[in-house]
Protein backbone atom coordinates (compact mmCIF):
# COMPACT_ATOMS: atom_id res chain seq x y z
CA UNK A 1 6.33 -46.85 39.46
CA UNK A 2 6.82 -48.18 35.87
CA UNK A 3 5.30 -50.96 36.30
CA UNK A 4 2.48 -49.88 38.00
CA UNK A 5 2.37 -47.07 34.69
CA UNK A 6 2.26 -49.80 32.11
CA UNK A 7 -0.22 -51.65 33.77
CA UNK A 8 -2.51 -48.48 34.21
CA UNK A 9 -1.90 -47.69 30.25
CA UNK A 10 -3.05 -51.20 29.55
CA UNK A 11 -5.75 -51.79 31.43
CA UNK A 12 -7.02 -48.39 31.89
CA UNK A 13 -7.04 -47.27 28.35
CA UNK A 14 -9.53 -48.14 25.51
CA UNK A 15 -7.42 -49.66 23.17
CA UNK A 16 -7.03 -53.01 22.24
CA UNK A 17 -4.48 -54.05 23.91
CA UNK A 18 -4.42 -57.94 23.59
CA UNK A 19 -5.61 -60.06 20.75
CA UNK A 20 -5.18 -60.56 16.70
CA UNK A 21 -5.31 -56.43 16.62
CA UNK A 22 -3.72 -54.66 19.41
CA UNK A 23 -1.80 -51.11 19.83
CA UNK A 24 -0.77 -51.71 23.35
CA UNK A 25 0.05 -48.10 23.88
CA UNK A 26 2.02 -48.80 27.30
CA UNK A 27 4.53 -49.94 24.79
CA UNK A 28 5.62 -46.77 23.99
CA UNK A 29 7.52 -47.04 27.69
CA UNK A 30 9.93 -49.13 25.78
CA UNK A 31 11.42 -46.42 24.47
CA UNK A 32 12.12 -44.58 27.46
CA UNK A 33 13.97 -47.55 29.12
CA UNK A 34 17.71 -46.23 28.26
CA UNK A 35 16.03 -43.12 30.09
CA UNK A 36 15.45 -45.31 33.56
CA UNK A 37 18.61 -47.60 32.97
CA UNK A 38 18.42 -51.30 34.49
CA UNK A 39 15.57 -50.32 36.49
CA UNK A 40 13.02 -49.76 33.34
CA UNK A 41 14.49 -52.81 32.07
CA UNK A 42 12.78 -54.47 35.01
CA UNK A 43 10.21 -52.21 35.15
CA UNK A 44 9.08 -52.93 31.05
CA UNK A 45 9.29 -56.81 32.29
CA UNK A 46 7.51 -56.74 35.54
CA UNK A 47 4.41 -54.60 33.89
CA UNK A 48 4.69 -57.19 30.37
CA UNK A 49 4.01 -59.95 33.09
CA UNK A 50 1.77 -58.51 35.38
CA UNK A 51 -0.77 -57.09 32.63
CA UNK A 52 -0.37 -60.16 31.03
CA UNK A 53 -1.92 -61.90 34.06
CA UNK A 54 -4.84 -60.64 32.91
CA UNK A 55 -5.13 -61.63 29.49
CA UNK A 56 -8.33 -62.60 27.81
CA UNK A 57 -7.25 -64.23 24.49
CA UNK A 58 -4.03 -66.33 25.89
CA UNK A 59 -4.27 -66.60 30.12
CA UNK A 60 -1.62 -67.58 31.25
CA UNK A 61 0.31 -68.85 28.29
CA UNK A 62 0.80 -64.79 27.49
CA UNK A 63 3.25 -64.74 30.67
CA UNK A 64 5.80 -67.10 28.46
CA UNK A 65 5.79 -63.41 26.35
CA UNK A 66 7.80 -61.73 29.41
CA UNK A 67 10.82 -63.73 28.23
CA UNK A 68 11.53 -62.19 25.09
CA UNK A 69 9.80 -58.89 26.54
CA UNK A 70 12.52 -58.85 28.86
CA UNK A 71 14.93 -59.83 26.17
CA UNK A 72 14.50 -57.25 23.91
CA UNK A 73 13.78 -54.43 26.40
CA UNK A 74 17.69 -55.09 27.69
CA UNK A 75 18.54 -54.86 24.16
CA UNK A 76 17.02 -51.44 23.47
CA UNK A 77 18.42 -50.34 26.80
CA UNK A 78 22.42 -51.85 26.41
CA UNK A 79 22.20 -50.76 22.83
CA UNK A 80 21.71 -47.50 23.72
CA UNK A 81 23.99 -47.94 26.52
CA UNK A 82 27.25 -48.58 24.40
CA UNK A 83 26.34 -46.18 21.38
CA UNK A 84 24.71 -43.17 23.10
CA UNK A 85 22.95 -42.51 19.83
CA UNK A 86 19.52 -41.50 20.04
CA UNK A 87 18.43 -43.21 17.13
CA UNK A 88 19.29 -46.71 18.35
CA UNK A 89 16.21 -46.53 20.41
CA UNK A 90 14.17 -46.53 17.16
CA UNK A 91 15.54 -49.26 15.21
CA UNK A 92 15.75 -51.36 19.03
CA UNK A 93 11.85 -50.74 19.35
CA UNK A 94 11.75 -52.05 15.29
CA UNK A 95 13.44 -54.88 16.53
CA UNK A 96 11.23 -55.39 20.02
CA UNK A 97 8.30 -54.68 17.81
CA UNK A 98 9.35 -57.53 15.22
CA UNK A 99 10.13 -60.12 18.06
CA UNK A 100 7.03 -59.65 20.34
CA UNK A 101 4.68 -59.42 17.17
CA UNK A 102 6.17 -62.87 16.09
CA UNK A 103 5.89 -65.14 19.81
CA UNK A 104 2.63 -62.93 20.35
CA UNK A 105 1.53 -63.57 16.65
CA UNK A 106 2.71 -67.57 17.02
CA UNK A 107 1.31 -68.05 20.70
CA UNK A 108 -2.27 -66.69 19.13
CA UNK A 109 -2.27 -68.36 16.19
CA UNK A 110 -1.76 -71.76 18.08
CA UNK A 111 -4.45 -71.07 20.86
CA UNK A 112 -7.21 -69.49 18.70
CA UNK A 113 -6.11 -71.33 15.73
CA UNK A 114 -8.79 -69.99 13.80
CA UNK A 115 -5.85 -66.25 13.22
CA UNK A 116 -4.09 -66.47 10.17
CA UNK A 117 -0.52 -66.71 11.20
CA UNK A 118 0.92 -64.07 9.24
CA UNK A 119 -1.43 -61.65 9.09
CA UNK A 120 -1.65 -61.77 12.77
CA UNK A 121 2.40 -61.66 13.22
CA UNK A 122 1.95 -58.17 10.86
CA UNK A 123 -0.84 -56.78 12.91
CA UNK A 124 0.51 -57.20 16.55
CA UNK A 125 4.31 -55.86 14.83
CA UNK A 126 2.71 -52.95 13.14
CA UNK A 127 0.87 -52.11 16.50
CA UNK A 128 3.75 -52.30 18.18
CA UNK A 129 5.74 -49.96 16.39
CA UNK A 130 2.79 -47.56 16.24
CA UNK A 131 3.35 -47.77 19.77
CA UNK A 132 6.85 -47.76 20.19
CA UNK A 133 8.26 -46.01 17.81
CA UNK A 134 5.52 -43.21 16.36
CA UNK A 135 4.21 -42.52 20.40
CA UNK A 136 7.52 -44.06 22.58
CA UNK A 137 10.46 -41.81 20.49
CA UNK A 138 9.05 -38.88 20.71
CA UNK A 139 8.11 -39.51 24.71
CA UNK A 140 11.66 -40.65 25.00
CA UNK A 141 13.01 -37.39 23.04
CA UNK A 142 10.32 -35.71 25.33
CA UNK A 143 11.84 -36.89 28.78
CA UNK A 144 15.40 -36.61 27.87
CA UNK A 145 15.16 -32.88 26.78
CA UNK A 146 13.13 -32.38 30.11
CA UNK A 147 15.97 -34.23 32.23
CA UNK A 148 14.11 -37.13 33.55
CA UNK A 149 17.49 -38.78 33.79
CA UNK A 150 18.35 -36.29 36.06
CA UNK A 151 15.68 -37.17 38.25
CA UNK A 152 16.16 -40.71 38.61
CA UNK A 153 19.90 -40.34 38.86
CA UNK A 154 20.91 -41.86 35.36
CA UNK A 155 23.08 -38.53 33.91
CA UNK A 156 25.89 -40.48 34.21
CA UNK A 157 24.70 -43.21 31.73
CA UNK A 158 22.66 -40.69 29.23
CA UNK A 159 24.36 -38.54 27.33
């Protein structure tokens, strides 16, 4: 189901969502991950990859971004695992947002070549965070005052 979500949000929705300048606003499920547990660990990964699949800037080289996707999602998620503080989950999306902006950033820059390095690495961060952080905390607040965790048996796990 979150996979099939973040795919939806990324293909469905008219924002760039690949390229120099993106705001990939199915990021903003990032932040909902300690929500889901393992599951929307695997769940962030398996929609990174599969709407990946489908980009037009990279191909195929864009699935080599599911590693550190995958990466940094368990990081948000175990952070907020041991700590059980809220705002872990926005300085874990700063540092998802500053990892995927720099392989997305580097991976464009050497396929296009004709993207300035840096400026790209800033512009796929910033749109990251947008997404993460300024849409995905208040989602995540959202769901957890709603008792999503609840509903996909994670109370034990979400404090």
């Amino acid at each position: 189901m979150y996979t099939a979500l973040y795919v939806a949000i990324t293909s469905f929705l008219p924002m760039p969502a690949y390229g120099p300048i993106q705001l990939r606003i199915a990021n903003s499920l990032v932040a909902t991950v300690p929500l889901f547990g393992f599951a929307g660990v695997l769940g962030q990964t398996l929609g990174v990859f599969t709407a990946n699949i489908f980009s037009p800037d990279l191909g195929l080289i864009d699935l080599l971004n599911t590693i550190p996707s995958f990466i940094m999602t368990f990081v948000v998620y175990y952070t907020y695992k041991k700590t059980n503080n809220d705002y872990t989950v926005i300085a874990t999306c700063i540092a998802y947002s500053a990892v995927l902006g720099t392989t997305v950033g580097l991976m464009l820059h050497h396929v296009l070549l004709d993207v300035p390095l840096l400026l790209t690495i800033a512009t796929v961060t910033i749109g990251n965070i947008i997404a993460s952080v300024l849409i995905g905390w208040p989602l995540f607040k959202l769901l957890k005052r709603l008792g999503i965790q609840h509903w996909v048996g994670r109370e034990q796990s979400v404090g």
